[in-house]
Protein backbone atom coordinates (compact mmCIF):
# COMPACT_ATOMS: atom_id res chain seq x y z
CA UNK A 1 102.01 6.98 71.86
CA UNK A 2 103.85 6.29 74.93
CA UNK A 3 103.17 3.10 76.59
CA UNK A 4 100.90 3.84 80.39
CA UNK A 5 102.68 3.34 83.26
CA UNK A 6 102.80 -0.45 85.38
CA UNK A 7 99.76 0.45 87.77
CA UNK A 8 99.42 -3.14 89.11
CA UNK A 9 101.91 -6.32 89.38
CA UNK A 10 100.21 -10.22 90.03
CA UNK A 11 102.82 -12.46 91.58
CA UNK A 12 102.96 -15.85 91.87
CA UNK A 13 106.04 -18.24 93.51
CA UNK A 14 107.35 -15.24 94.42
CA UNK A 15 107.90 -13.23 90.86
CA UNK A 16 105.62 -11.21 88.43
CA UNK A 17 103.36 -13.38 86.72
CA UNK A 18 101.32 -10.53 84.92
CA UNK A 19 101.51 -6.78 84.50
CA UNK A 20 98.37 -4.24 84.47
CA UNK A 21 99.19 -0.69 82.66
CA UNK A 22 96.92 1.90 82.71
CA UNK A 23 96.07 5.73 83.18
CA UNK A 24 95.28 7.82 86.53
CA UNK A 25 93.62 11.34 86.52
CA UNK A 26 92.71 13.70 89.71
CA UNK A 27 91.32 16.88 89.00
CA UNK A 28 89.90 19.56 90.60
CA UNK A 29 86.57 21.01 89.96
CA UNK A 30 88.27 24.39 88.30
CA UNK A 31 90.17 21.48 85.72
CA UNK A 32 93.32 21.93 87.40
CA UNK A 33 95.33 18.52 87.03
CA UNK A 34 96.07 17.27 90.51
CA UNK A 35 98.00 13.92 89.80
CA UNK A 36 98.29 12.37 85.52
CA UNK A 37 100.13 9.39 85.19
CA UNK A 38 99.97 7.82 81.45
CA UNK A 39 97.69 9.36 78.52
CA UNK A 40 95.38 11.29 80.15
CA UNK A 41 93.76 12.57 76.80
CA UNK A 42 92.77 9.79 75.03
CA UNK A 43 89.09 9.03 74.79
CA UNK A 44 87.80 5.71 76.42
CA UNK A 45 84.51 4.41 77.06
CA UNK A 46 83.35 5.08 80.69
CA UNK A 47 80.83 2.52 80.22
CA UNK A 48 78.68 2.07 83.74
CA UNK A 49 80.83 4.40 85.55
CA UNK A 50 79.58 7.05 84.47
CA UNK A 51 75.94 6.60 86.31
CA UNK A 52 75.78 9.30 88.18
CA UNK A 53 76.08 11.98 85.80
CA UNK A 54 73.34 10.28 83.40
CA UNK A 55 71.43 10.55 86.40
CA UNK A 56 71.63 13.90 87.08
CA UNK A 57 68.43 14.44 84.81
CA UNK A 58 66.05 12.80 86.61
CA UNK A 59 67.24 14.54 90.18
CA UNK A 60 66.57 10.70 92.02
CA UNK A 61 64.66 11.50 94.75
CA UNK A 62 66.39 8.57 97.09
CA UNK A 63 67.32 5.15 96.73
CA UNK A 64 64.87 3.16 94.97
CA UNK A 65 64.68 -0.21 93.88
CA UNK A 66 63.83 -0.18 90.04
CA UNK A 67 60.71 -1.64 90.53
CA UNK A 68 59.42 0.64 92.46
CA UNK A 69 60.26 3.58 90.42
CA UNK A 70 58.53 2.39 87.53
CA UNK A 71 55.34 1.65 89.62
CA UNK A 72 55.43 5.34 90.93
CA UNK A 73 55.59 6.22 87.11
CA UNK A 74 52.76 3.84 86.39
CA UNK A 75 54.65 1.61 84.06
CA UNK A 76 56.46 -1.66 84.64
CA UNK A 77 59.64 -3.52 83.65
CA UNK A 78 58.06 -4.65 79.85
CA UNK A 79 59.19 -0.79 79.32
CA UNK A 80 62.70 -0.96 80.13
CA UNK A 81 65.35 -1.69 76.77
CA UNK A 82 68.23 -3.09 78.86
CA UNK A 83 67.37 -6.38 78.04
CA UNK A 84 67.58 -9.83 80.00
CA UNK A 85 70.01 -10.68 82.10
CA UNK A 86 70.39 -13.58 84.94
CA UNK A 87 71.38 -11.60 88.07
CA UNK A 88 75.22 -11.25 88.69
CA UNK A 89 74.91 -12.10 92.23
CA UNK A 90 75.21 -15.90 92.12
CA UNK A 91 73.04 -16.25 95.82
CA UNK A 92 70.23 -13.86 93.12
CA UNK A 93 70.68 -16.02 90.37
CA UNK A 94 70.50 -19.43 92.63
CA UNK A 95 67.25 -18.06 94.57
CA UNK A 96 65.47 -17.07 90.98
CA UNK A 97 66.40 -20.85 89.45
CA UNK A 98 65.13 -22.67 92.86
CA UNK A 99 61.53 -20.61 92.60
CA UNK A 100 61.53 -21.63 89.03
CA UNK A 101 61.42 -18.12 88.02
CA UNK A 102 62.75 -16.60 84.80
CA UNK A 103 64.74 -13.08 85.02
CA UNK A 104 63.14 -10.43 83.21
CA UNK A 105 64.78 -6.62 82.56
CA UNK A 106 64.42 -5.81 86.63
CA UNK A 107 67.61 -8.33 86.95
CA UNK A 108 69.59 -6.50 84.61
CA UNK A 109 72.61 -5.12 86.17
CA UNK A 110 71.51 -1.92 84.77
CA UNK A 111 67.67 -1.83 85.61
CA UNK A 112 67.57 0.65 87.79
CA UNK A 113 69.41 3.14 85.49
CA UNK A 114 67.11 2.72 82.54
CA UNK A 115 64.12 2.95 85.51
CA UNK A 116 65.63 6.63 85.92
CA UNK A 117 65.48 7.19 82.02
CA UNK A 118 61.67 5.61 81.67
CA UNK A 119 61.00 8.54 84.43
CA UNK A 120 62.41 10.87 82.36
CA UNK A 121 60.43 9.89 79.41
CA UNK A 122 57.18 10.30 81.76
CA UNK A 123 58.12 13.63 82.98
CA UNK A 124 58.59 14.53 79.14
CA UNK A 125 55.85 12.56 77.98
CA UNK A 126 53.53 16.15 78.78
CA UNK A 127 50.38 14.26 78.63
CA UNK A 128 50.97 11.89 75.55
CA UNK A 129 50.87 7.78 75.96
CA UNK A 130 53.89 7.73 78.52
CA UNK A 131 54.66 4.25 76.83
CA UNK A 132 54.48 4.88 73.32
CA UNK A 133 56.63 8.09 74.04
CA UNK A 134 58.98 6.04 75.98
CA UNK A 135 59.90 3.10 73.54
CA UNK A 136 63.15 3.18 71.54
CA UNK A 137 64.64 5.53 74.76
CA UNK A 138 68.08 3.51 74.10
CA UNK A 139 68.39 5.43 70.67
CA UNK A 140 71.00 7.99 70.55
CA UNK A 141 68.00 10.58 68.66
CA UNK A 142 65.51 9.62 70.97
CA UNK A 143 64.56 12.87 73.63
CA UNK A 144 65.01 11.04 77.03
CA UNK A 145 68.73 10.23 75.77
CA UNK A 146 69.04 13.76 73.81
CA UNK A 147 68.88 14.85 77.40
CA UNK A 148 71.13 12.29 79.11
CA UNK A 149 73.52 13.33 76.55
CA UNK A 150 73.47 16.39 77.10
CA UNK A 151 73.98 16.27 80.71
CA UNK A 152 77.14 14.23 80.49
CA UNK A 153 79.03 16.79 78.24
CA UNK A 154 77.54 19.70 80.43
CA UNK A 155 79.46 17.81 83.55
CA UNK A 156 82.73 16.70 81.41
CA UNK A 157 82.89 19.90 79.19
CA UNK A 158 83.72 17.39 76.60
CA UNK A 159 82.02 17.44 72.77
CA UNK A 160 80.13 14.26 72.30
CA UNK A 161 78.93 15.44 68.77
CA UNK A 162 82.61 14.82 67.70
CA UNK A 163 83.21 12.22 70.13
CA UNK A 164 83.13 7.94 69.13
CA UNK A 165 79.91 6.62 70.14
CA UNK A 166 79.31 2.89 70.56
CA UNK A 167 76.69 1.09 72.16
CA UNK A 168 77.03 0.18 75.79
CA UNK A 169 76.05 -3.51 77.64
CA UNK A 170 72.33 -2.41 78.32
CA UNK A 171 71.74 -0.84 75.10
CA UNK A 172 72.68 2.67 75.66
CA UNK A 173 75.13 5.17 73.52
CA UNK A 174 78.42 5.28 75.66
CA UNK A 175 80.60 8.40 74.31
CA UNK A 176 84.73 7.94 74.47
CA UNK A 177 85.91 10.59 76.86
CA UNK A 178 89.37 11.38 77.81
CA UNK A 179 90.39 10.71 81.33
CA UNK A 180 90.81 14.45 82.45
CA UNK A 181 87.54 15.35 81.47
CA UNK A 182 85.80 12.40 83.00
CA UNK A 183 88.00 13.39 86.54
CA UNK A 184 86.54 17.01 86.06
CA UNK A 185 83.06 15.40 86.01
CA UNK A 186 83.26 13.84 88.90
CA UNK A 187 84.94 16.76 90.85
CA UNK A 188 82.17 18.75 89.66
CA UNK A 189 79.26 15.77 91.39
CA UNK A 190 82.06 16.11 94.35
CA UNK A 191 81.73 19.95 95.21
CA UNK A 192 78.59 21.12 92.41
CA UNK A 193 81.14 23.75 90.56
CA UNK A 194 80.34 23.94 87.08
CA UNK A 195 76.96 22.58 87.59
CA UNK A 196 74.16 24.19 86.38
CA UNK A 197 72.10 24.76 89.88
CA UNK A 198 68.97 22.29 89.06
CA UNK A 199 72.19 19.70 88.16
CA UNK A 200 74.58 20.62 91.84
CA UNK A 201 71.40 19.94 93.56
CA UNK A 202 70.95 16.53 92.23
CA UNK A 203 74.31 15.37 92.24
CA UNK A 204 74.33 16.35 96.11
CA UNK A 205 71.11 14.64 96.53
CA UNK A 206 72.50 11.60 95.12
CA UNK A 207 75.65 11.27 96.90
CA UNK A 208 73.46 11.72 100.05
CA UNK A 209 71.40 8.79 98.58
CA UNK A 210 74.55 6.43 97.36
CA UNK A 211 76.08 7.14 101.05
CA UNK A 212 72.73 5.86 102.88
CA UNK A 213 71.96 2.98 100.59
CA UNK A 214 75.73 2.13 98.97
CA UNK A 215 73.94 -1.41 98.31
CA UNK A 216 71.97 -0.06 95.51
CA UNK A 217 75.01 1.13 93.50
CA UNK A 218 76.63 -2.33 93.26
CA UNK A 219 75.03 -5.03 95.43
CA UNK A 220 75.77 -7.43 97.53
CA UNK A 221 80.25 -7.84 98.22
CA UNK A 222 80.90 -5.73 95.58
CA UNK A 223 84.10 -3.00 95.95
CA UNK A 224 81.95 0.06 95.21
CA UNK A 225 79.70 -0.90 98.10
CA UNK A 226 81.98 -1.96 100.57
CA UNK A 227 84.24 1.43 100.15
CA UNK A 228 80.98 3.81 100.31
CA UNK A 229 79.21 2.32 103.38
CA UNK A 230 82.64 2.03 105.01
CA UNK A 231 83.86 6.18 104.40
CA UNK A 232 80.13 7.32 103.08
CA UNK A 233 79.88 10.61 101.43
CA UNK A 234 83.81 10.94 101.81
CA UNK A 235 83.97 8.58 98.41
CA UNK A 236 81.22 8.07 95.72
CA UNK A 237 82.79 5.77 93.32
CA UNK A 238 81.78 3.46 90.04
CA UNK A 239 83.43 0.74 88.37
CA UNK A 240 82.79 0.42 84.61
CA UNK A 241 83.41 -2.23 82.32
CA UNK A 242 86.55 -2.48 80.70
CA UNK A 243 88.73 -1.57 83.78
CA UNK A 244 87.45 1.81 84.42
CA UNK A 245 86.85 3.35 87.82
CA UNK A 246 85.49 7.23 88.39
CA UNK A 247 85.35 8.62 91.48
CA UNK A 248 83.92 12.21 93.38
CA UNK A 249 85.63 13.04 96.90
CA UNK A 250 83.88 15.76 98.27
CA UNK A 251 86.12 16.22 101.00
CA UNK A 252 89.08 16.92 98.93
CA UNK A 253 87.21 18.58 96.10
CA UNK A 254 88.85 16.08 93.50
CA UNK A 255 87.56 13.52 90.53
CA UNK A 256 89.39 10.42 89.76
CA UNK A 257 89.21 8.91 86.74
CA UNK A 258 91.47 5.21 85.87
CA UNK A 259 91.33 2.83 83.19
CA UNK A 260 93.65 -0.01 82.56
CA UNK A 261 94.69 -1.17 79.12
CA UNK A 262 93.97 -4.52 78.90
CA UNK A 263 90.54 -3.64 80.47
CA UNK A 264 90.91 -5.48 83.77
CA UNK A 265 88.56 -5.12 86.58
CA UNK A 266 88.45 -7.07 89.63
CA UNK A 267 92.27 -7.72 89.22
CA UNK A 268 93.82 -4.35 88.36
CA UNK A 269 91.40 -1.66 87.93
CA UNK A 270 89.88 -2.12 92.05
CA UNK A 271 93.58 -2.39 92.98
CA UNK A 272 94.79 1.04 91.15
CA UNK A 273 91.69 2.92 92.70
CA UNK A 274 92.25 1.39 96.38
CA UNK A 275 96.11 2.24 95.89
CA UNK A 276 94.88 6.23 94.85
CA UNK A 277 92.12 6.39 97.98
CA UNK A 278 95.30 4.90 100.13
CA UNK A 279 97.40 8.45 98.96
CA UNK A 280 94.75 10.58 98.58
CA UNK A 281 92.29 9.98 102.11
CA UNK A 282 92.92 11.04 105.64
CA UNK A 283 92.69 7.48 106.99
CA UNK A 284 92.99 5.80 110.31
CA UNK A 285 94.69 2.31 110.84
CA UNK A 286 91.37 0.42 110.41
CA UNK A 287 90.76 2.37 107.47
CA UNK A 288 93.92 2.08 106.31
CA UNK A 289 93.76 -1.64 106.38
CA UNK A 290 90.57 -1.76 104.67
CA UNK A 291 92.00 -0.21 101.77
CA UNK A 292 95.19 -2.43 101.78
CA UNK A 293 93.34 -5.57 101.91
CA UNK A 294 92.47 -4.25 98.20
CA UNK A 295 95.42 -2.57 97.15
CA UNK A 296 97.96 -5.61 98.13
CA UNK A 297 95.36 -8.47 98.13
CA UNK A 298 95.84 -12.32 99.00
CA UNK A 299 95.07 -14.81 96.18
CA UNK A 300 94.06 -18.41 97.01
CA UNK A 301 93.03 -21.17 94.92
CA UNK A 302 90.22 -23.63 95.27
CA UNK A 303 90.95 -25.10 98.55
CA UNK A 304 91.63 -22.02 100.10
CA UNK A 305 95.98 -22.18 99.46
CA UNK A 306 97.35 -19.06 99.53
CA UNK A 307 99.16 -18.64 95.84
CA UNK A 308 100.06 -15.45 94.83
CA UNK A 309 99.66 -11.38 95.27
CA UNK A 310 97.78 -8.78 93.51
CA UNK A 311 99.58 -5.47 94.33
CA UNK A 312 99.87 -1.90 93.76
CA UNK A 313 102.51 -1.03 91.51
CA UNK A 314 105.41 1.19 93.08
CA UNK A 315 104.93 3.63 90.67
CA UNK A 316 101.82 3.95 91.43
CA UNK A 317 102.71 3.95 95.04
CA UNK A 318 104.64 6.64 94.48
C-alpha cells in the first residue's frame, strides 16, 4: 500500500520536527468523489464521529442534556453502559472534586449518546420492563444496537456484516468503514439523499439542533463547537478518536471524511479538517482567520513562549 500523503508539518526552531500523514475524502451525496487524497478505501474505525448517524434512530427531538432525556423516559443514569468517567473538561472535573462528588455514567463523554439508545430501548420496550429490556444495549445482538447498526450501513451503503467490529471507548460496537463511504454518509445527513424519509427528517432535525446548541456536541473550547456556533448549519462536524474527523456541509452538498495515521487529534487531525473548510467554504476575512488560527496554529510552552508551528501541509493546501 502506498504510503498517505504529508497532511500536517509541526515545526520547531524553524524546521520540521514531526510529520502527520493521513487520508481526505469529499463526496457528494450521489457517491461521486469530489477531492481523495491517500487510501480512501481502507476501513478505519470512525469511533465518536460517527454520532450523528447512530442517532438518526431515535429522531432527537432537540438538544437535551442526558439527564434529562432519561427522566422523560422514566429511567436514570444506573441504566446507561458507558461506564465512569471523570469529566474531560478540567473546570467539570475541578467543580465535581471541590463538592466532593463522585462522577457517575452522566459524566461520560458519551452519556448523552447512550441516553439516545436507552430511548430507543423504551420506544421498543412495547410495554415490557423498559429496564430489564434495556440492559446489555452495548451488545452487538442486542435490538436497540441491531437498529443502530443498521442505520449506519443504511447511511454509508457499507456491509457491516463483513466489516471488523471492535468495541468502542463507551462500550459500543464501532464497525471499520472506508473513508468514501463514511464521506457519503455524511453528504447524505448534509442534503437527506439516500435517506430513507423517517431518517432525512431526523438528520435535518439534528443539524438544526447541533447549529442552536453546538455546546452539546463537544463542550466547553472544544474545535467542533467553536466551528458550528461560528458558521452554524453551514458545517456539522465530529471528531473521533484516533484522528478522525467527519463532516456534512449542507451548503455545498458534500461529506468529509479524514483520518491520520498515527491517530493524532488535537495536533493533526483539527488542522487537516480546518485546512479542507479553508478550500472548501465561501468565507469572509474574519472567517477566514478563524479557520487559520487552526490550520497554521501558534505553539507556546508553559510560560506562554512562542516555540513552534502546527501547519497545514502544502499538499494539502493544494
Amino acid at each position: 500500500m502506498n504510503a498517505n500523503p504529508l497532511l500536517v508539518e509541526a515545526l520547531r526552531g524553524g524546521i520540521v520536527e514531526s510529520l502527520h500523514r493521513g487520508a481526505v475524502a469529499i463526496v457528494d451525496a450521489d457517491g461521486a468523489v469530489h477531492t481523495a487524497l491517500g487510501d480512501i478505501d481502507r476501513p478505519i474505525f470512525p469511533r465518536s464521529a460517527v454520532k450523528v448517524l447512530q442517532a438518526l434512530p431515535l429522531v432527537a427531538s432537540g438538544a437535551e442534556t442526558a439527564m434529562s432525556m432519561l427522566a422523560k423516559a422514566g429511567v436514570d443514569f444506573q441504566s446507561l453502559e458507558c461506564g465512569t468517567q471523570w469529566p474531560s473538561y478540567d473546570g467539570a472535573t475541578k467543580a465535581l472534586a471541590a463538592a466532593h462528588r463522585q462522577p457517575n455514567g452522566l459524566n461520560n463523554n458519551c452519556s448523552g449518546k447512550h441516553s439516545g439508545f436507552v430511548c430507543v430501548g423504551c420506544m421498543m420496550a412495547q410495554g415490557r420492563d423498559v429496564a430489564a429490556f434495556v440492559k446489555g444495549y452495548v451488545q452487538p445482538d442486542h435490538p436497540v444496537m441491531r437498529e443502530v447498526t443498521a442505520s449506519l450501513q443504511a447511511a454509508t451503503g457499507f456491509d457491516l456484516s463483513r466489516a471488523a467490529r471492535g468495541t468502542d471507548g463507551c462500550s459500543i460496537p464501532t464497525y471499520a468503514i472506508p473513508l468514501r463511504h463514511l464521506a457519503h454518509a455524511f453528504a447524505r445527513v448534509a442534503t437527506g439523499v439516500g435517506l430513507s424519509s423517517s431518517h432525512a427528517s431526523a438528520a435535518k432535525r439534528l443539524r438544526q439542533a447541533v447549529a442552536k446548541a453546538p455546546f452539546m456536541v463537544a463542550g466547553t473550547g472544544r474545535m467542533d463547537t467553536r466551528v458550528m456556533e461560528r458558521f452554524g448549519e453551514r458545517v456539522f462536524c465530529k471528531v473521533g478518536a484516533e484522528g478522525v474527523y467527519c463532516a456534512a456541509l449542507p451548503d455545498l452538498g458534500l461529506g468529509v471524511a479524514i483520518k491520520m495515521d498515527d491517530g493524532n487529534n488535537a495536533r493533526a487531525c483539527e488542522v487537516a479538517f480546518a485546512a479542507v473548510l479553508e478550500r472548501l467554504l465561501p468565507l469572509s476575512a474574519e472567517d477566514g482567520t478563524f479557520l487559520r488560527s487552526f490550520s497554521d496554529a501558534t505553539l507556546k510552552n508553559w510560560n506562554g513562549i512562542e516555540v513552534g508551528r502546527l501547519r497545514a501541509a502544502a499538499s494539502l493546501r493544494a
